[in-house]
Protein backbone atom coordinates (compact mmCIF):
# COMPACT_ATOMS: atom_id res chain seq x y z
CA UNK A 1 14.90 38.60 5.15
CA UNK A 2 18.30 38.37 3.16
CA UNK A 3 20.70 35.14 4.84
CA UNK A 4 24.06 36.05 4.60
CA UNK A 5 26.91 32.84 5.06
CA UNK A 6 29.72 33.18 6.56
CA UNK A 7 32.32 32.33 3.62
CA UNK A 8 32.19 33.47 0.53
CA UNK A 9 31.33 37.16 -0.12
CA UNK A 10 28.37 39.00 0.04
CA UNK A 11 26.24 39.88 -3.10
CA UNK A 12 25.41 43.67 -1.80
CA UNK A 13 26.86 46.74 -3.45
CA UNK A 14 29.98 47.95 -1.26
CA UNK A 15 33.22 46.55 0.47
CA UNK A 16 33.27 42.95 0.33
CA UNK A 17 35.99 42.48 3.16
CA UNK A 18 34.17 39.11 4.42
CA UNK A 19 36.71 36.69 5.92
CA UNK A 20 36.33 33.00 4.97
CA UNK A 21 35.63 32.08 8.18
CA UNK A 22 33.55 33.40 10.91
CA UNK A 23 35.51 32.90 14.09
CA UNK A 24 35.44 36.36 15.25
CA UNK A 25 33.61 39.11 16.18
CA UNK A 26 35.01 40.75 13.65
CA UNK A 27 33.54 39.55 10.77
CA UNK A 28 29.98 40.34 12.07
CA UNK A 29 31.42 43.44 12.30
CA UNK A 30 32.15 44.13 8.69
CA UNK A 31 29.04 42.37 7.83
CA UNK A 32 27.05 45.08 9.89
CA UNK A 33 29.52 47.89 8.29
CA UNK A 34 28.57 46.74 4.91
CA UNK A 35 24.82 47.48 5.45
CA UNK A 36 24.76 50.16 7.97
CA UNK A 37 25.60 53.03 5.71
CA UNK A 38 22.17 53.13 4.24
CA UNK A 39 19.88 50.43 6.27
CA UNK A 40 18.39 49.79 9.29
CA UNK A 41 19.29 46.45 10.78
CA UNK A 42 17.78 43.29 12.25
CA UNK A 43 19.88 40.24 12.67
CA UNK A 44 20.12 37.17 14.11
CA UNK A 45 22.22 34.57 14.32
CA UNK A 46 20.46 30.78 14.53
CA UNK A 47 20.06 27.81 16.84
CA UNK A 48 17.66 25.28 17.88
CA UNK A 49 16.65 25.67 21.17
CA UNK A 50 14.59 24.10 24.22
CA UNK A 51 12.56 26.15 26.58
CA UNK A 52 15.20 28.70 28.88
CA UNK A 53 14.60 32.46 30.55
CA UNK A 54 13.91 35.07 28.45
CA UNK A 55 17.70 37.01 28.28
CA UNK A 56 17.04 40.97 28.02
CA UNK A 57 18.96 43.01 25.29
CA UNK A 58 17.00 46.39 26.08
CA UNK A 59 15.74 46.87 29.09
CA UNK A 60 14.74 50.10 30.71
CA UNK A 61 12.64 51.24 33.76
CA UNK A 62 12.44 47.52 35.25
CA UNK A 63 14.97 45.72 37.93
CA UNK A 64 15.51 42.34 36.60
CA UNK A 65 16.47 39.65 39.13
CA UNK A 66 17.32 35.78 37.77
CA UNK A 67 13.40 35.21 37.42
CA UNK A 68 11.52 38.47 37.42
CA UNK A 69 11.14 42.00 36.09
CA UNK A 70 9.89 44.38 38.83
CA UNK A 71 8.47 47.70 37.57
CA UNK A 72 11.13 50.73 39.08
CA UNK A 73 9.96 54.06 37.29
CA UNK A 74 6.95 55.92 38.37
CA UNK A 75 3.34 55.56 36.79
CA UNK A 76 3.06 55.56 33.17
CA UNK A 77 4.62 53.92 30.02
CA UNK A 78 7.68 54.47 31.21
CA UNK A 79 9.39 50.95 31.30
CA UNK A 80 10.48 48.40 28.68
CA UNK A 81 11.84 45.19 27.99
CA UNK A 82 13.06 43.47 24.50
CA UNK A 83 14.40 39.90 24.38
CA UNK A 84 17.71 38.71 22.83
CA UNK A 85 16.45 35.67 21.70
CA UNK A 86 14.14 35.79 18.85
CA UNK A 87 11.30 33.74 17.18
CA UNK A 88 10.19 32.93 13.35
CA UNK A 89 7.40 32.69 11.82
CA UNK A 90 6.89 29.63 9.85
CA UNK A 91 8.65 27.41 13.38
CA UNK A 92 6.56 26.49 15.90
CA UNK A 93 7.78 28.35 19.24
CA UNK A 94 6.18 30.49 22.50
CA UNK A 95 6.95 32.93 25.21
CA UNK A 96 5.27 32.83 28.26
CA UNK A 97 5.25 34.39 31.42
CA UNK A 98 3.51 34.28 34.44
CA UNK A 99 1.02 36.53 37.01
CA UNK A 100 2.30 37.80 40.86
CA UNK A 101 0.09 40.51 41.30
CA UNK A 102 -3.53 41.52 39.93
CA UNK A 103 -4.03 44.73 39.94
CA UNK A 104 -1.08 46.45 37.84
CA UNK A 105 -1.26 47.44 34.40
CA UNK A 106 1.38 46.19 31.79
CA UNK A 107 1.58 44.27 28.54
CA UNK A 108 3.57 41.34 27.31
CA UNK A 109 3.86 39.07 24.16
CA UNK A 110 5.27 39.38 20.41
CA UNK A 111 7.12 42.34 18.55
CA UNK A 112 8.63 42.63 15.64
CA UNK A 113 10.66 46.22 16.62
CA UNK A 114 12.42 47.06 19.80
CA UNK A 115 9.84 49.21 21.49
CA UNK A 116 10.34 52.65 22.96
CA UNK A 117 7.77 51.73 25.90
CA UNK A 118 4.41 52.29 23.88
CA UNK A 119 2.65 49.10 24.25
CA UNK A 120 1.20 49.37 20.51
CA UNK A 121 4.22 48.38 19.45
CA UNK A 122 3.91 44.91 20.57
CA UNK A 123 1.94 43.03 18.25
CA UNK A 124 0.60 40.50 19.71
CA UNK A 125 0.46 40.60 23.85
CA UNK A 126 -1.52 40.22 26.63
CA UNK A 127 -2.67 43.37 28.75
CA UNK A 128 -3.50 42.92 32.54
CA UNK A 129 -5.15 45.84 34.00
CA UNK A 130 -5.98 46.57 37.81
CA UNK A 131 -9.47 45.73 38.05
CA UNK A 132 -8.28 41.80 37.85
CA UNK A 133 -9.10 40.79 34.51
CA UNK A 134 -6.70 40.88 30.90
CA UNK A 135 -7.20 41.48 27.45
CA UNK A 136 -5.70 40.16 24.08
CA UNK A 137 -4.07 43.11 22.49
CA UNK A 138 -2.41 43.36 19.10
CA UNK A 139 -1.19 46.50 18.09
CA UNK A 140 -3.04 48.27 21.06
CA UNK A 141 -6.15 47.42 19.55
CA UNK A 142 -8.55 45.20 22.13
CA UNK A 143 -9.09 41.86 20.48
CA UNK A 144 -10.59 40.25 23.37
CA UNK A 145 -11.47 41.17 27.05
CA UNK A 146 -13.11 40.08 30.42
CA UNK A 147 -10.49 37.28 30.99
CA UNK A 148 -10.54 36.89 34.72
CA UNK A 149 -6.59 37.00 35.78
CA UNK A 150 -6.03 34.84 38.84
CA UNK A 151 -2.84 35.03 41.20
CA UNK A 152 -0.45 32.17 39.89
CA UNK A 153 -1.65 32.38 36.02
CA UNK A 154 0.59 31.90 33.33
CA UNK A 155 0.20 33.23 29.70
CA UNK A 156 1.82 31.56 26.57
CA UNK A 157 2.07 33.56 23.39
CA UNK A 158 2.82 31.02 20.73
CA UNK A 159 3.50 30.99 17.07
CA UNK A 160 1.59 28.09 15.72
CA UNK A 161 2.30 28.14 11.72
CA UNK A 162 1.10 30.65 10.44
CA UNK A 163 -1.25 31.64 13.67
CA UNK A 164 -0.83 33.16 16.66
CA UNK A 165 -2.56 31.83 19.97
CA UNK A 166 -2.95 32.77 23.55
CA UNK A 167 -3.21 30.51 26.14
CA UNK A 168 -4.13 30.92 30.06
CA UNK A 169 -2.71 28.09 32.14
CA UNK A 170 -2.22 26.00 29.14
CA UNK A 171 -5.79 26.55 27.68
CA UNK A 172 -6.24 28.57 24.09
CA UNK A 173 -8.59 31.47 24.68
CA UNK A 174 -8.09 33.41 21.65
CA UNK A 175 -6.67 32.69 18.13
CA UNK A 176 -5.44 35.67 16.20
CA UNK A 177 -7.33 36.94 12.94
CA UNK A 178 -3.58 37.76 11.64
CA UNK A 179 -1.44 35.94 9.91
CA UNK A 180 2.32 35.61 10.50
CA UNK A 181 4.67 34.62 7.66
CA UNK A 182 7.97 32.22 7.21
CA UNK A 183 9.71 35.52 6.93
CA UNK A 184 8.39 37.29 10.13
CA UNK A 185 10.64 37.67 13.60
CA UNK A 186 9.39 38.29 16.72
CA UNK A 187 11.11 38.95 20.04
CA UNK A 188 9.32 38.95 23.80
CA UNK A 189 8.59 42.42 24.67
CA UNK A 190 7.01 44.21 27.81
CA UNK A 191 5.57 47.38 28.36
CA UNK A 192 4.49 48.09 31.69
CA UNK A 193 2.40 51.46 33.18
CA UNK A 194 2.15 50.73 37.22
CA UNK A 195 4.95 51.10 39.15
CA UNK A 196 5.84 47.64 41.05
CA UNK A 197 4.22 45.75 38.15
CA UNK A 198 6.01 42.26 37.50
CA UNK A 199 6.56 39.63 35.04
CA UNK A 200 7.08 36.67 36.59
CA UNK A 201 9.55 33.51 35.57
CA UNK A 202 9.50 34.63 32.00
CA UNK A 203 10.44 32.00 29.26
CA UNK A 204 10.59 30.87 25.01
CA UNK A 205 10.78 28.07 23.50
CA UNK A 206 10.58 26.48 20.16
CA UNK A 207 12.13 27.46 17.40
CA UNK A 208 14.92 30.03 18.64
CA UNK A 209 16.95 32.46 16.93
CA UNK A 210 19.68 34.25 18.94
CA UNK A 211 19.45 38.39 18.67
CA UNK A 212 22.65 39.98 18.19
CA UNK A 213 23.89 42.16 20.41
CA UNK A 214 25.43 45.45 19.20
CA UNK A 215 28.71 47.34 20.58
CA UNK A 216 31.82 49.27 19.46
CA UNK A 217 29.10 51.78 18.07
CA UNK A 218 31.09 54.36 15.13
CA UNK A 219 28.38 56.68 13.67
CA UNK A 220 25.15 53.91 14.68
CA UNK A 221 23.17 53.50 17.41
CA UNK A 222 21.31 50.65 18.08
CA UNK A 223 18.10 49.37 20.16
CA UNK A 224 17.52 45.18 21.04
CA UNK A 225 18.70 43.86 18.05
CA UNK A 226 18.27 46.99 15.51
CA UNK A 227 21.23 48.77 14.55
CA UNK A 228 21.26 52.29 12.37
CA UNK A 229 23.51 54.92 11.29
CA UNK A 230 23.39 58.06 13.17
CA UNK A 231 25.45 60.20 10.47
CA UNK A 232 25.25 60.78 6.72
CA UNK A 233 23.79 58.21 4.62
CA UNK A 234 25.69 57.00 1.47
CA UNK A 235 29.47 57.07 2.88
CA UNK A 236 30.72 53.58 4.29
CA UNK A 237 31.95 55.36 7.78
CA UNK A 238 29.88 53.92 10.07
CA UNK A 239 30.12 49.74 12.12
CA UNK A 240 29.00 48.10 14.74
CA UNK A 241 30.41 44.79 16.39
CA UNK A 242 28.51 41.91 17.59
CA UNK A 243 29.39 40.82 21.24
CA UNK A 244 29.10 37.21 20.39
CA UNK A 245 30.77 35.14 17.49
CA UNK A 246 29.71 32.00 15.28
CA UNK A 247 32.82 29.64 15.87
CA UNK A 248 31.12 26.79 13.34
CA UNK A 249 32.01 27.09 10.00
CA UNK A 250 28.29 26.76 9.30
CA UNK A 251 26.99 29.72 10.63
CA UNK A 252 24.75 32.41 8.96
CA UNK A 253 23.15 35.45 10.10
CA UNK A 254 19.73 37.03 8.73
CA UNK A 255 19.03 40.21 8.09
CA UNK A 256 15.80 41.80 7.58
CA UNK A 257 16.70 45.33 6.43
CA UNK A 258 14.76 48.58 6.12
CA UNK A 259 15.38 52.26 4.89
CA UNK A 260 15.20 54.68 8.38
């Protein structure tokens, strides 16, 4: 995870065309230029934050009202939700969402990607099935099951340190084996396989971190908060622009970058 301030340059090889101050789009923009030739991205920008509804950055196969996600798309792992708001490891925070129906299918809780819809690629959720009971998932792999799930529940997902625990209607039935670290980042993710499956009221809270958002695509694509170049690596020809922009001279973004 690599901070990058707004003034001053950066230290990576390439253009250095950072303005001195961050009080446009724009300079998120040439931040994201800078690395995009030959990375894949994950940024956010920080702030402190009470509890507040999850905000969606990548959503597909779901209707999303102010308080709900309804499952649209037919049968199968065929809808998906990322969050734009993101949470650290190392800062206490939580998601949490709550139970309408019991007898759908679908998975909800920590990942550290944007998921395509597979619901092993949320690392640390809760799966209810439709026989009326959940199970602790990480990964896809079954960490604990037989929870009875009850009309009304409400699951919290929280960091804790360097833990991760699950709690039904505010009481801690499993504790993950896994660790998390100070330099982890997780966003609220759901993966849903019955059609008409919902997650109710969903919220965070904590220690936030604000996703970025990406638009103004040239030669990247992007996913949640992961941006990548689409065209030739190792030619700076290729930017993406934040929708939002730090107005305090204090700013930062992170970025944990990856080869793709």
């Amino acid at each position: 995870m690599k901070k990058h301030a707004l003034q001053g340059t950066a230290a990576d090889p390439g253009p250095h065309d950072l303005p001195e101050s961050g009080r446009d789009s724009g300079s998120v923009s040439h931040l994201g230029r800078l690395l995009a030739g030959v990375l894949l991205l994950s940024t956010s920008l920080h702030a402190d934050a009470q509890e507040q509804p999850i905000r969606w950055s990548d959503l597909s196969g779901f209707a999303a009202s102010a308080t709900t996600l309804t499952k649209t798309a037919p049968d199968g792992w065929t809808a998906r939700g990322v969050s734009v708001d993101v949470l650290g490891g190392g800062v206490d925070g939580y998601v949490e969402f709550g139970i309408v129906e019991t007898n759908t299918r679908k998975v909800a809780g920590l990942s550290q990607r944007s998921i395509g819809g597979s619901p092993e690629e949320i690392n640390f959720g809760v799966q209810t099935l439709a026989t009326g009971s959940f199970e602790i998932v990480e990964n896809g792999v079954v960490k604990f099951a037989g929870g009875a799930l009850g009309q009304s529940d409400r699951f919290r997902v929280s960091l804790v340190g360097t833990s991760v625990q699950y709690r039904q209607n505010g009481e801690v039935v499993y504790t993950s084996a896994a660790a998390v670290t100070s330099t982890s980042r997780f966003q609220f993710a759901v993966s849903a396989f019955t059609h008409g499956a919902v997650i109710d009221n969903p919220v965070a809270g904590g220690g936030l971190a604000e996703g970025v958002v990406w638009t103004a695509h040239v030669k990247t694509a992007s996913s949640g908060n992961t941006l990548w170049k689409t065209t030739t690596p190792g030619v700076w020809d290729a930017e993406g622009i934040s929708t939002k922009a730090i107005n305090s001279p204090d700013g930062y973004l992170e970025v944990s970058a990856s080869l793709s």
